[in-house]
C-alpha atoms as a PDB file:
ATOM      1  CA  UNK A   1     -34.223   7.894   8.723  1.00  0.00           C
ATOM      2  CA  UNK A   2     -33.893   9.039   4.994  1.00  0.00           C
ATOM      3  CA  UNK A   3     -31.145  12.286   4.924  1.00  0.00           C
ATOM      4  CA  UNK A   4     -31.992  13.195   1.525  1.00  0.00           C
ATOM      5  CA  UNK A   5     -31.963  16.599   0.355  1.00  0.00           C
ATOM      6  CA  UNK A   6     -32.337  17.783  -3.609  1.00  0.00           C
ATOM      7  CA  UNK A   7     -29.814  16.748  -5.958  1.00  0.00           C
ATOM      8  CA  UNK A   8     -27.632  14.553  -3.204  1.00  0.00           C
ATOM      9  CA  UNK A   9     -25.550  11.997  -4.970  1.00  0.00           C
ATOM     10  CA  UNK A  10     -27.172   8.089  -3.943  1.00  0.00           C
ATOM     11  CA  UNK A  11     -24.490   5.750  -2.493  1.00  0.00           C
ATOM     12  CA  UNK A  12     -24.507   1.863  -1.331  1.00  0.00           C
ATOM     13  CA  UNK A  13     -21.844   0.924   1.368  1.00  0.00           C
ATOM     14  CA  UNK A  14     -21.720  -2.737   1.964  1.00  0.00           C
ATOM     15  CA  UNK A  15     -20.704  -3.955   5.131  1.00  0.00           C
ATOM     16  CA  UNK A  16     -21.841  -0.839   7.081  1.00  0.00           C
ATOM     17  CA  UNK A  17     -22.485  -2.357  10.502  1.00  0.00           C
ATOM     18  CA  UNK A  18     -19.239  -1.474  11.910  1.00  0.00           C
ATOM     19  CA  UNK A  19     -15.489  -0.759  11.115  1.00  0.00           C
ATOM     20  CA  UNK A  20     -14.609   0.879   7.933  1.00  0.00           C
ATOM     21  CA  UNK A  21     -18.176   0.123   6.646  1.00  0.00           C
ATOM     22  CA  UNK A  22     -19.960   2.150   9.188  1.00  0.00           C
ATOM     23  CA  UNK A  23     -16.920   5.325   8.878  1.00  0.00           C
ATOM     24  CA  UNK A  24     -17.458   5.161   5.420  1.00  0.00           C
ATOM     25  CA  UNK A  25     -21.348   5.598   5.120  1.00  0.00           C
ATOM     26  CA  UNK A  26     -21.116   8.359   8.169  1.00  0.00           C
ATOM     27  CA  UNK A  27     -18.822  10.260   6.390  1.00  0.00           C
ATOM     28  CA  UNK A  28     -20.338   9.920   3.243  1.00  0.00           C
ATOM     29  CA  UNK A  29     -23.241  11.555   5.112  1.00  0.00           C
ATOM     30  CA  UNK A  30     -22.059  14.113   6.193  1.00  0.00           C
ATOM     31  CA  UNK A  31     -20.317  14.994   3.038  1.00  0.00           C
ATOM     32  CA  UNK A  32     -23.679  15.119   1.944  1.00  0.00           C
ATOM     33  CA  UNK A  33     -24.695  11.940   0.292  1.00  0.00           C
ATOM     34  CA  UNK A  34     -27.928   9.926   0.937  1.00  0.00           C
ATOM     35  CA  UNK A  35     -26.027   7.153   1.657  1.00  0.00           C
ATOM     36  CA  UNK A  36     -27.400   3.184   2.567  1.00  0.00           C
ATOM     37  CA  UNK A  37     -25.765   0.454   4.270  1.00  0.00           C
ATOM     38  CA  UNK A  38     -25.701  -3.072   3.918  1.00  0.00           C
ATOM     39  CA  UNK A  39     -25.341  -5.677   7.015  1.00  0.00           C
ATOM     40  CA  UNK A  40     -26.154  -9.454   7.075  1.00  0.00           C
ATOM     41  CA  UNK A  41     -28.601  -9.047   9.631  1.00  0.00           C
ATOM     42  CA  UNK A  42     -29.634  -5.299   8.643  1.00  0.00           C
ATOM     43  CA  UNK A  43     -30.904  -3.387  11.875  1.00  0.00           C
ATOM     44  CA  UNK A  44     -32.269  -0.615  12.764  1.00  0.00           C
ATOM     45  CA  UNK A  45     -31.184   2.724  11.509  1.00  0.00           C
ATOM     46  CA  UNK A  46     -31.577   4.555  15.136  1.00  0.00           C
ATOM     47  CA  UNK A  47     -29.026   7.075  15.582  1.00  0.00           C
ATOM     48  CA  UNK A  48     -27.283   6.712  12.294  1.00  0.00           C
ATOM     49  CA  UNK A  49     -27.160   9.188   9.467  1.00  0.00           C
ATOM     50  CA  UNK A  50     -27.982   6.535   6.767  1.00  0.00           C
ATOM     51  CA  UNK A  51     -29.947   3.913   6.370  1.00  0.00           C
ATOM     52  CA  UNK A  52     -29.722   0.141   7.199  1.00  0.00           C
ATOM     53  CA  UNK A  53     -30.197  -2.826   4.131  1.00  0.00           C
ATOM     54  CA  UNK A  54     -30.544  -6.543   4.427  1.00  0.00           C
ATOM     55  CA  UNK A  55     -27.859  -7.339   2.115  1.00  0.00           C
ATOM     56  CA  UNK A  56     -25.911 -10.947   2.346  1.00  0.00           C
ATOM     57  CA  UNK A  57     -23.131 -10.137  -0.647  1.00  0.00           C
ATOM     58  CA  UNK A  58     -22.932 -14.286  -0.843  1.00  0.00           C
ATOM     59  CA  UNK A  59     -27.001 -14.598  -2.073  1.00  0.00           C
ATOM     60  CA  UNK A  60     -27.597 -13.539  -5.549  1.00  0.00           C
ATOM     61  CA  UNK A  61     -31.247 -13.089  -4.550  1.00  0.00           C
ATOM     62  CA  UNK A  62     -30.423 -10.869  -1.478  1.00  0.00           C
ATOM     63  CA  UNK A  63     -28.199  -8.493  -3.704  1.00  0.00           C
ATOM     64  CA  UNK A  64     -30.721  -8.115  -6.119  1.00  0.00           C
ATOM     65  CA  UNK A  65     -33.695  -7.483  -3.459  1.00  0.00           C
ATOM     66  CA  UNK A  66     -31.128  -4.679  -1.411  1.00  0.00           C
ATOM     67  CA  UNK A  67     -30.659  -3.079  -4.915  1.00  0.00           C
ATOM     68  CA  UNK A  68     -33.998  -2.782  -5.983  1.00  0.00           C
ATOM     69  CA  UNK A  69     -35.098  -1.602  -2.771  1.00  0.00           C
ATOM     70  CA  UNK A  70     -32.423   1.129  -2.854  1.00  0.00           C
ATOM     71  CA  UNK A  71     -33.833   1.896  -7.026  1.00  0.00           C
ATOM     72  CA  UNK A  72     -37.614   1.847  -5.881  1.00  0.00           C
ATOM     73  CA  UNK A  73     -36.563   4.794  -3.006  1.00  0.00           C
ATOM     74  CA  UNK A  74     -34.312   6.591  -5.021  1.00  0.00           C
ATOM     75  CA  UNK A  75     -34.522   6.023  -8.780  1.00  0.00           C
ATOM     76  CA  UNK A  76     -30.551   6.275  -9.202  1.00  0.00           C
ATOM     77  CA  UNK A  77     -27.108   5.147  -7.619  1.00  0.00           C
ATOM     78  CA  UNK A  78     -23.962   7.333  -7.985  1.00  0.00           C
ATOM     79  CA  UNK A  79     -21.465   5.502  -5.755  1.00  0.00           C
ATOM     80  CA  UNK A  80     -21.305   1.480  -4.742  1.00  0.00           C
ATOM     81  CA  UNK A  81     -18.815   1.048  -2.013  1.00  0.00           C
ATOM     82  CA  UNK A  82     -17.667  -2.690  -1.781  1.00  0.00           C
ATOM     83  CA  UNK A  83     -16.622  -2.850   1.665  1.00  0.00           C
ATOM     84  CA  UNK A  84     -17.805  -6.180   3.154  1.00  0.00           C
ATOM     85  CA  UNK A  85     -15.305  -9.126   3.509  1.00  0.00           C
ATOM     86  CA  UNK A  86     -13.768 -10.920   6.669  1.00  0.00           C
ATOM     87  CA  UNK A  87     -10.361 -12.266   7.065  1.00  0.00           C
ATOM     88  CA  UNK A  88      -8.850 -15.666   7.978  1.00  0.00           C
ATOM     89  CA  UNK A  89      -7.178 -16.208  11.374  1.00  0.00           C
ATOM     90  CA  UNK A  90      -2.891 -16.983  10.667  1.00  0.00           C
ATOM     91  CA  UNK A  91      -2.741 -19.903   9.752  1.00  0.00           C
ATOM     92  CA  UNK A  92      -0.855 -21.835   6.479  1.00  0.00           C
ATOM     93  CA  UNK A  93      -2.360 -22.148   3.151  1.00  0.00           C
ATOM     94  CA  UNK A  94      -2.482 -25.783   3.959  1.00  0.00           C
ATOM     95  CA  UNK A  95      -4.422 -25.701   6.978  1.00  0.00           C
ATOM     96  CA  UNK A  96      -7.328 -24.524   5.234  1.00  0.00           C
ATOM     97  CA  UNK A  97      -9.323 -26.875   2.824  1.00  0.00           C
ATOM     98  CA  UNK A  98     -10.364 -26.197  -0.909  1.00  0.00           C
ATOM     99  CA  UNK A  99     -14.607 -25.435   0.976  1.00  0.00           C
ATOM    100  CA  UNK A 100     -12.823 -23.155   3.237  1.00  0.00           C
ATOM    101  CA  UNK A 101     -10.937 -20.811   0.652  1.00  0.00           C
ATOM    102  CA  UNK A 102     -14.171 -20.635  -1.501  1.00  0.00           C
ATOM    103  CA  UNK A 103     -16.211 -19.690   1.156  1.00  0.00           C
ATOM    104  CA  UNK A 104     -13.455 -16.667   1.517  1.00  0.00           C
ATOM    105  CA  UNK A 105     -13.639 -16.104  -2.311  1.00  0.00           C
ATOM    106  CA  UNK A 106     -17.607 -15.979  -1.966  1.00  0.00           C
ATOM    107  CA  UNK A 107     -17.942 -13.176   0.355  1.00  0.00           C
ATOM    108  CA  UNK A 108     -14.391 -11.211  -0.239  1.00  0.00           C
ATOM    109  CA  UNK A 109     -14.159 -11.185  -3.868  1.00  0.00           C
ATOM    110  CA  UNK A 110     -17.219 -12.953  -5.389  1.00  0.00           C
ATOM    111  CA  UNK A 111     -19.496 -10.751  -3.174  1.00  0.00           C
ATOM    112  CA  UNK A 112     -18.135  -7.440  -5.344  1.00  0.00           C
ATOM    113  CA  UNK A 113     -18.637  -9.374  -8.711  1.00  0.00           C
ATOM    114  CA  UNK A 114     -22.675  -9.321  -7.655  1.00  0.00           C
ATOM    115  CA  UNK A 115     -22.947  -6.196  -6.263  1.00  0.00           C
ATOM    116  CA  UNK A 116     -21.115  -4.725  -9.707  1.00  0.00           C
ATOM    117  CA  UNK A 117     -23.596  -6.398 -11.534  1.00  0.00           C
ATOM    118  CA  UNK A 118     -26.430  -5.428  -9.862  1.00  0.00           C
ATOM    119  CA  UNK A 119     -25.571  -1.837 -10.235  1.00  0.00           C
ATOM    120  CA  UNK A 120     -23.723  -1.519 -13.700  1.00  0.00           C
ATOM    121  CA  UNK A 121     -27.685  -1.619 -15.209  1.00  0.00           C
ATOM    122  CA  UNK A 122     -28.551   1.180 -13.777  1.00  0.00           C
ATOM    123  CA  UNK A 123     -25.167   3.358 -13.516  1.00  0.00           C
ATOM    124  CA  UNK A 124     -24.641   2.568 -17.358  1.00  0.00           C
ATOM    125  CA  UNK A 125     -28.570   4.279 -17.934  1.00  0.00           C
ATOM    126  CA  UNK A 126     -27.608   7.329 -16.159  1.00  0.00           C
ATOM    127  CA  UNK A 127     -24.347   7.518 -18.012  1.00  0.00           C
ATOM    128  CA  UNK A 128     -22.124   7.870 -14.941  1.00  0.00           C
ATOM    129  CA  UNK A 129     -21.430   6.358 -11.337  1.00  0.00           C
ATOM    130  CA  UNK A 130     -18.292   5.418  -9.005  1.00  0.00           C
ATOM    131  CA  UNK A 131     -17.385   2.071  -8.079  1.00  0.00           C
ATOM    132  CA  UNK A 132     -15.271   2.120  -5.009  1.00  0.00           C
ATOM    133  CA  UNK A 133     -13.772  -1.233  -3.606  1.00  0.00           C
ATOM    134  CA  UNK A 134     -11.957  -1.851  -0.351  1.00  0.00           C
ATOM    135  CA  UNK A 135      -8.722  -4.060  -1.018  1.00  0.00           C
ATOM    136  CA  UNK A 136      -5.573  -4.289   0.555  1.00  0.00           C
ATOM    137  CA  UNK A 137      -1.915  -3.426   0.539  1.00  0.00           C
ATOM    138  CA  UNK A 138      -1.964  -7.434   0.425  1.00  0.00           C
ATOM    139  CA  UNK A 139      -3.524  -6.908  -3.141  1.00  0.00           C
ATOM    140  CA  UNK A 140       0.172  -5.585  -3.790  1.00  0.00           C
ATOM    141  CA  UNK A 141       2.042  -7.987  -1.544  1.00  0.00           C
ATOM    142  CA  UNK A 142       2.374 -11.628  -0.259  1.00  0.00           C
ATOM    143  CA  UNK A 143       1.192 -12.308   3.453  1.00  0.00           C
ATOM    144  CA  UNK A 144       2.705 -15.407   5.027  1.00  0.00           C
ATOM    145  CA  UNK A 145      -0.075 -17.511   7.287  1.00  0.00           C
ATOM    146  CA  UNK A 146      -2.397 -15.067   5.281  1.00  0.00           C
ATOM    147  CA  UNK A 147      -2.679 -16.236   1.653  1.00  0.00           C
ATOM    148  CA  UNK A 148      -6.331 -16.858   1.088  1.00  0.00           C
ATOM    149  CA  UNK A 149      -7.261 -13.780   2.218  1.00  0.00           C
ATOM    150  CA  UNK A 150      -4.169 -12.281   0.413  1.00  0.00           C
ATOM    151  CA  UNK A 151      -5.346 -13.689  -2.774  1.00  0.00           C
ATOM    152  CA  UNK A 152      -8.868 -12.554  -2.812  1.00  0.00           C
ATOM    153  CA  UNK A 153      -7.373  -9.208  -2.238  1.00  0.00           C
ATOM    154  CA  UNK A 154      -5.232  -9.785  -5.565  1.00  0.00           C
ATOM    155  CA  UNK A 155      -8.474 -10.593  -6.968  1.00  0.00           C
ATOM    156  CA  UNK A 156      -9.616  -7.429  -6.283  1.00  0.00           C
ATOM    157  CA  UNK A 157      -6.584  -5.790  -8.015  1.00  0.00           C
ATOM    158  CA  UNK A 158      -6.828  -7.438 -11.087  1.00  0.00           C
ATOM    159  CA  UNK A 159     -10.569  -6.941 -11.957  1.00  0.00           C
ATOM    160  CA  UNK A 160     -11.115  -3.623 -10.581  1.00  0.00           C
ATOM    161  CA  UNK A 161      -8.089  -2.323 -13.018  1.00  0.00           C
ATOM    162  CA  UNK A 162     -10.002  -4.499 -16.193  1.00  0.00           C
ATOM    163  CA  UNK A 163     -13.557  -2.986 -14.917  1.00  0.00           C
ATOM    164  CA  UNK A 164     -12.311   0.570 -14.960  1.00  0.00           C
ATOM    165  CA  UNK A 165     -10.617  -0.184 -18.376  1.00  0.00           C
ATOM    166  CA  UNK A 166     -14.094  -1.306 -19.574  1.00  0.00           C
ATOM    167  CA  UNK A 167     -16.467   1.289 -17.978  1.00  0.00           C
ATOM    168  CA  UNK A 168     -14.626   4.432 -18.259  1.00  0.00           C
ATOM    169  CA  UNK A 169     -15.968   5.214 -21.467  1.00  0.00           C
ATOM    170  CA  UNK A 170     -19.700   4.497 -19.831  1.00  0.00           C
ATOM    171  CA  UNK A 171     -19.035   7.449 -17.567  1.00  0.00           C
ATOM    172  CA  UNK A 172     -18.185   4.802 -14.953  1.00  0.00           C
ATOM    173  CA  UNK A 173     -15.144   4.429 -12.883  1.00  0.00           C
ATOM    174  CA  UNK A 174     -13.744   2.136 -10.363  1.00  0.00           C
ATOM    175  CA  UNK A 175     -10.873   3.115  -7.686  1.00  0.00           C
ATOM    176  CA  UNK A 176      -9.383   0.006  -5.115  1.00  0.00           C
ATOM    177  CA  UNK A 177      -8.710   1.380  -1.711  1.00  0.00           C
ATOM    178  CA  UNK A 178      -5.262  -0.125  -0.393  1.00  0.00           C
ATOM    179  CA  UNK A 179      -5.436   0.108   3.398  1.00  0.00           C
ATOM    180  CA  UNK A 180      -2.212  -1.339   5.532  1.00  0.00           C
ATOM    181  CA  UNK A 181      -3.511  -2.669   9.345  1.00  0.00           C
ATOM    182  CA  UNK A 182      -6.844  -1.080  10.437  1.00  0.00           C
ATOM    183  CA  UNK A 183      -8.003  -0.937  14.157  1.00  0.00           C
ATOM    184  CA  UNK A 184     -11.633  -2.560  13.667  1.00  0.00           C
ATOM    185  CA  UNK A 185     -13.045  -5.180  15.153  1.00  0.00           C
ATOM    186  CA  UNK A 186     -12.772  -7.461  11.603  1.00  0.00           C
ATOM    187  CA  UNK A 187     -10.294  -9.665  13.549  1.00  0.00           C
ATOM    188  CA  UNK A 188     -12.541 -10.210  16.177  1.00  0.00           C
ATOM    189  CA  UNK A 189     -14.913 -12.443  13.198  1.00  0.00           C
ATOM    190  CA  UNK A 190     -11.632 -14.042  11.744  1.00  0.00           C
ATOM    191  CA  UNK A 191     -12.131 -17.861  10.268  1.00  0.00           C
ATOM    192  CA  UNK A 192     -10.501 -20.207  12.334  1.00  0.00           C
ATOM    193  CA  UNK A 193      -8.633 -22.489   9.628  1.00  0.00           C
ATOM    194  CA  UNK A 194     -10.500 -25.969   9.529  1.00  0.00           C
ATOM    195  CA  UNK A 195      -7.507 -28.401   9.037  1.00  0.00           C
ATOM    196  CA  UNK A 196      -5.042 -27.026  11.831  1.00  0.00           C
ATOM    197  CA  UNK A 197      -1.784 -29.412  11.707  1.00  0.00           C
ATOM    198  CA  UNK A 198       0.985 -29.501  14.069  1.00  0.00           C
ATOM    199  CA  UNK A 199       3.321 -28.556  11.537  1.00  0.00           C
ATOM    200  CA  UNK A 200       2.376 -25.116  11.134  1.00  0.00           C
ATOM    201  CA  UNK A 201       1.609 -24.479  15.272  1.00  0.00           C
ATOM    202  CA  UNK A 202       4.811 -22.278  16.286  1.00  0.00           C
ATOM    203  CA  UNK A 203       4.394 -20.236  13.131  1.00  0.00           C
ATOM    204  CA  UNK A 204       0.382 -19.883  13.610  1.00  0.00           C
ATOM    205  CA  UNK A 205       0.685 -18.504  17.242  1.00  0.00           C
ATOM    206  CA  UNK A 206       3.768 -16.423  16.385  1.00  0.00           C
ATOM    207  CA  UNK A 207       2.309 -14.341  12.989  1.00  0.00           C
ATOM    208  CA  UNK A 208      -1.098 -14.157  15.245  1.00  0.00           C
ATOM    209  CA  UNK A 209       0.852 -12.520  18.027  1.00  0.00           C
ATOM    210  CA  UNK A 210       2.677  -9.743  16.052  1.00  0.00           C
ATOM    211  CA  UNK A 211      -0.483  -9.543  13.849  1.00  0.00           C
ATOM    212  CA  UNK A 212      -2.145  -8.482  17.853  1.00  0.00           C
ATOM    213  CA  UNK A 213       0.782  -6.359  18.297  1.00  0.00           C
ATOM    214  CA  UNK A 214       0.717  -4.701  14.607  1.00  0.00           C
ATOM    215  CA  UNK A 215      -3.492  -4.012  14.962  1.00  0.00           C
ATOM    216  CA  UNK A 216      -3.395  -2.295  18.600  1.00  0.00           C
ATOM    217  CA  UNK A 217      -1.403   0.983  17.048  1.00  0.00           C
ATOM    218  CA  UNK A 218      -2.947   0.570  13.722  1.00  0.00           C
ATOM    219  CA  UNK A 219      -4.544   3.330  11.551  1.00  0.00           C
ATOM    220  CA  UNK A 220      -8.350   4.310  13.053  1.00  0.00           C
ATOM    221  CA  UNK A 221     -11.507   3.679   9.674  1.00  0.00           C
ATOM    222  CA  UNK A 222     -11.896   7.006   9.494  1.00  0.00           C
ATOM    223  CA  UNK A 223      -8.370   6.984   7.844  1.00  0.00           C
ATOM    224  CA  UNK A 224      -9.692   4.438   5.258  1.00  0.00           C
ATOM    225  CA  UNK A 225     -13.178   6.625   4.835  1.00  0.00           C
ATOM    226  CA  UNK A 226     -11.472   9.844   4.269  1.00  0.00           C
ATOM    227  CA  UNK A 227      -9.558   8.128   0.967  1.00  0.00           C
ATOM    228  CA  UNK A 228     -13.059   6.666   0.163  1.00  0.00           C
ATOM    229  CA  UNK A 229     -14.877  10.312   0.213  1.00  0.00           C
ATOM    230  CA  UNK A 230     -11.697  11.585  -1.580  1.00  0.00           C
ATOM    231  CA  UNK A 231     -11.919   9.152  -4.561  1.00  0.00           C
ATOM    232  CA  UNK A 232     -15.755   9.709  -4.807  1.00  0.00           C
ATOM    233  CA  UNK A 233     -15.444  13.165  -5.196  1.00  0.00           C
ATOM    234  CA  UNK A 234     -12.288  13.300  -7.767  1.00  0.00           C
ATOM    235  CA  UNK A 235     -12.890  15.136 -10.845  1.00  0.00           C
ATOM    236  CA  UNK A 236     -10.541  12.200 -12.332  1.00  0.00           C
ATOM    237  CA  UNK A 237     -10.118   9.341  -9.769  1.00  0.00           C
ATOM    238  CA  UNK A 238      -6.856   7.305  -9.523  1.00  0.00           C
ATOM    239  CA  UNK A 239      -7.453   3.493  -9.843  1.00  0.00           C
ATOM    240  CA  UNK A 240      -5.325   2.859  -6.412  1.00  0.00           C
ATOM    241  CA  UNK A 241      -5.322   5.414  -3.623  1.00  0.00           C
ATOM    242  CA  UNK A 242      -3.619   3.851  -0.867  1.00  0.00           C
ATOM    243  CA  UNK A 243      -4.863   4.311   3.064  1.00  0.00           C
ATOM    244  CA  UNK A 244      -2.573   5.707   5.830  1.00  0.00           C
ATOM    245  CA  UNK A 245       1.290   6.164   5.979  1.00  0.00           C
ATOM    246  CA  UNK A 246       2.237   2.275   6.325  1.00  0.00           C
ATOM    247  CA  UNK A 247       0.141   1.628   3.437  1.00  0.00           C
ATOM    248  CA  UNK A 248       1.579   4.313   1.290  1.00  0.00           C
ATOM    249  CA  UNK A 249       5.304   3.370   2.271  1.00  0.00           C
ATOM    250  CA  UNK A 250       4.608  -0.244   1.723  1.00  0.00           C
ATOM    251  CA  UNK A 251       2.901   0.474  -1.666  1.00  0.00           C
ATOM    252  CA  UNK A 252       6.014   2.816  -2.424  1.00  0.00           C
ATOM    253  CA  UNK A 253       8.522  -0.387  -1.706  1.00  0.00           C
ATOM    254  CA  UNK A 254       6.859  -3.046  -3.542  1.00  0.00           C
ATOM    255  CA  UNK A 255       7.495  -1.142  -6.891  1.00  0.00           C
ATOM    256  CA  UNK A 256      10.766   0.299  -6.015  1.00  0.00           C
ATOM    257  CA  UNK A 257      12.899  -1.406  -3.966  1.00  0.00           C
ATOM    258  CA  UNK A 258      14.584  -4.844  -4.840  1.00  0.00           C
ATOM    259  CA  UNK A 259      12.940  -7.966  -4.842  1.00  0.00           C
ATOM    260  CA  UNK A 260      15.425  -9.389  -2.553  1.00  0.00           C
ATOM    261  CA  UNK A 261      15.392  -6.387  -0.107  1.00  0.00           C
ATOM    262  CA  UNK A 262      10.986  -6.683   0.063  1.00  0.00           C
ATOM    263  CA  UNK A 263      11.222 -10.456   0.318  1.00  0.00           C
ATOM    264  CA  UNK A 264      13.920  -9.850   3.422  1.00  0.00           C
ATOM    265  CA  UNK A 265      11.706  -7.090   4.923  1.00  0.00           C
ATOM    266  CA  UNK A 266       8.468  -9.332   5.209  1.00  0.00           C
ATOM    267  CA  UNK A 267      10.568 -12.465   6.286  1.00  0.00           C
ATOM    268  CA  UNK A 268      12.017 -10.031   9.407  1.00  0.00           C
ATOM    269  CA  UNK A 269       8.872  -8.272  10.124  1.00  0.00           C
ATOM    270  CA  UNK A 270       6.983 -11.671  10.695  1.00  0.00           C
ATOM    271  CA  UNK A 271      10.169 -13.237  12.453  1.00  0.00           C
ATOM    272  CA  UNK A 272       9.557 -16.250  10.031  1.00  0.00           C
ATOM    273  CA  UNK A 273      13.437 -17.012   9.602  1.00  0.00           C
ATOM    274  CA  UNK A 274      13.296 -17.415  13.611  1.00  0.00           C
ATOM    275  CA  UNK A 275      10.587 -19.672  13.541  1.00  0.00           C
ATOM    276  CA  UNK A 276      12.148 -23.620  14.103  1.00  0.00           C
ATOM    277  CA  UNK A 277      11.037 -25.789  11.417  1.00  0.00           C
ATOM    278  CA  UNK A 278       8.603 -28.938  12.739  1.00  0.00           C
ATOM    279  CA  UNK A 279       8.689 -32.321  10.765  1.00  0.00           C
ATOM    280  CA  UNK A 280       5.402 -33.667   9.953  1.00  0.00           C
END
C-alpha cells in the first residue's frame, strides 16, 4: 500500500520487519513520509503504513535491486535509515572465530557501507538527503562477552563522523543513533559463538543472565524511533543523538567521569570481578 501524498519526503528503513526497524518506518509514516522497509525475506505490506522491500544488506546485488526499485517508484530518496544488524550471544572474543566476526562485520557495519553507496548517487543529484544510522552506546564504550558486536558498533562511530565531514557540503548529512538496552526481540536471533571453551562458561552464563535481567525493563523502539524522526527533521542535525535516559547518562560518563571510575562501573555492573577465574 503506497501512502504517498504530494511533496512527502522518500525514506528507506532497513531492517523494518520488527523492533526498532518496524517503530521507525511507522512513525516515519505517520510523520508523514512515504516511507519503505527492508526485510531479508520481504513480506507482505498488509496492515502496515509503508511498504515492504527484499533487501539482504550482505548482497551487493540485492541492495542495488531494493534501491532501484525504490528510484523507479519514486524518482528521489530523502532519508536512508540503517537499522538492520543482529547481535552476538555473551560470549568471549575468543570463543568466536575470525568467519564468525566477519560475518558480524558483513551485516552490522559492512551492510551500511552498501546501502550508503547505493544512495549517495542519487542524494548527491538532488543536492540534499539524511543518512541516519542505528549504533550503540557500545560505539562509545567497551562491552565485556560483547566485543564483536561492540566493535562493529565503533565502526559505525568512526565512519559516520568522516561521512558527515565529507557530505555536508553535498547538502548531505549523517546522524548515529546511540541507543542503551532496547526491549525487541533482536536477542531472540543472537549468534551463538562457534568455538565455546570451558574457560569462558561461568562468565558466558553470568553476563547472559544480567544481560536477561537488564532487557526485560529496557527502553520500548518507539524510544529509539522518536530520536530517529527527531534527527530527520532537524533544521541542523547533531552527529550523535543518544536514545533513552540510560543511554544519555552513560554517554554523559564516558566523557566525563574518570577512566578509573567508568572502568569500575562496567566491571560491577557485569559482576565480572565476582566471576572465579577457570584454568584452561
Amino acid at each position: 500500500m503506497n501512502m504517498k501524498k504530494p511533496g512527502n519526503k522518500v525514506a528507506l528503513v532497513t531492517g523494518a520487519s520488527s523492533g526498532i526497524g518496524q517503530a521507525t518506518a511507522e512513525l516515519l509514516a505517520s510523520a508523514g513520509y512515504t516511507v519503505y522497509g527492508t526485510s531479508r525475506r520481504g513480506g507482505s505490506t498488509g496492515e502496515r503504513p509503508f511498504e515492504m522491500l527484499t533487501l539482504d544488506v550482505t548482497r551487493d546485488a540485492s541492495v542495488a535491486d531494493a534501491v532501484a526499485q525504490l528510484m523507479q517508484r519514486e524518482g528521489r530518496i530523502d532519508l536512508l535509515v540503517n537499522n538492520a544488524g543482529f547481535g552476538v550471544a555473551p560470549a568471549g572474543a575468543e570463543e568466536s572465530s575470525v568467519e564468525q566476526a566477519q560475518s558480524i562485520f558483513d551485516t552490522n557495519f559492512f551492510g551500511i557501507v552498501r546501502m550508503t553507496r547505493a544512495v549517495l548517487p542519487h542524494m548527491r543529484k538532488q543536492g540534499v538527503g539524511r543518512i541516519i544510522n542505528i549504533g550503540s552506546v557500545l560505539g562509545l564504550l567497551p562491552m565485556p562477552y560483547g566485543a564483536l558486536y561492540a566493535a562493529t558498533k565503533h565502526a559505525i562511530e568512526g565512519y559516520s563522523e568522516s561521512l558527515d565531514h565529507e557530505l555536508r557540503t553535498r547538502g548531505i548529512r549523517v546522524s548515529i543513533i546511540e541507543p542503551a538496552y532496547t526491549n525487541t526481540p533482536f536477542d531472540a536471533n543472537f549468534l551463538q559463538p562457534d568455538v565455546k571453551l570451558d574457560a569462558y562458561r561461568e562468565a558466558r552464563i553470568a553476563v547472559g543472565q544480567r544481560v536477561k535481567e537488564v532487557m526485560a525493563r529496557a527502553d520500548q523502539p518507539r524510544v529509539v524511533a522518536q530520536v530517529v524522526l527527531k534527527a530527520a527533521d532537524a533544521a541542523r542535525p547533531r552527529l550523535r543523538y543518544t536514545a533513552g535516559g540510560l543511554a544519555g547518562r552513560l554517554a554523559w560518563l564516558r566523557r566525563f567521569a574518570p577512566a578509573g571510575m567508568m572502568d569500575a562501573g562496567i566491571r560491577r555492573d557485569l559482576r565480572l570481578d565476582a566471576m572465579e577465574v577457570v584454568k584452561s
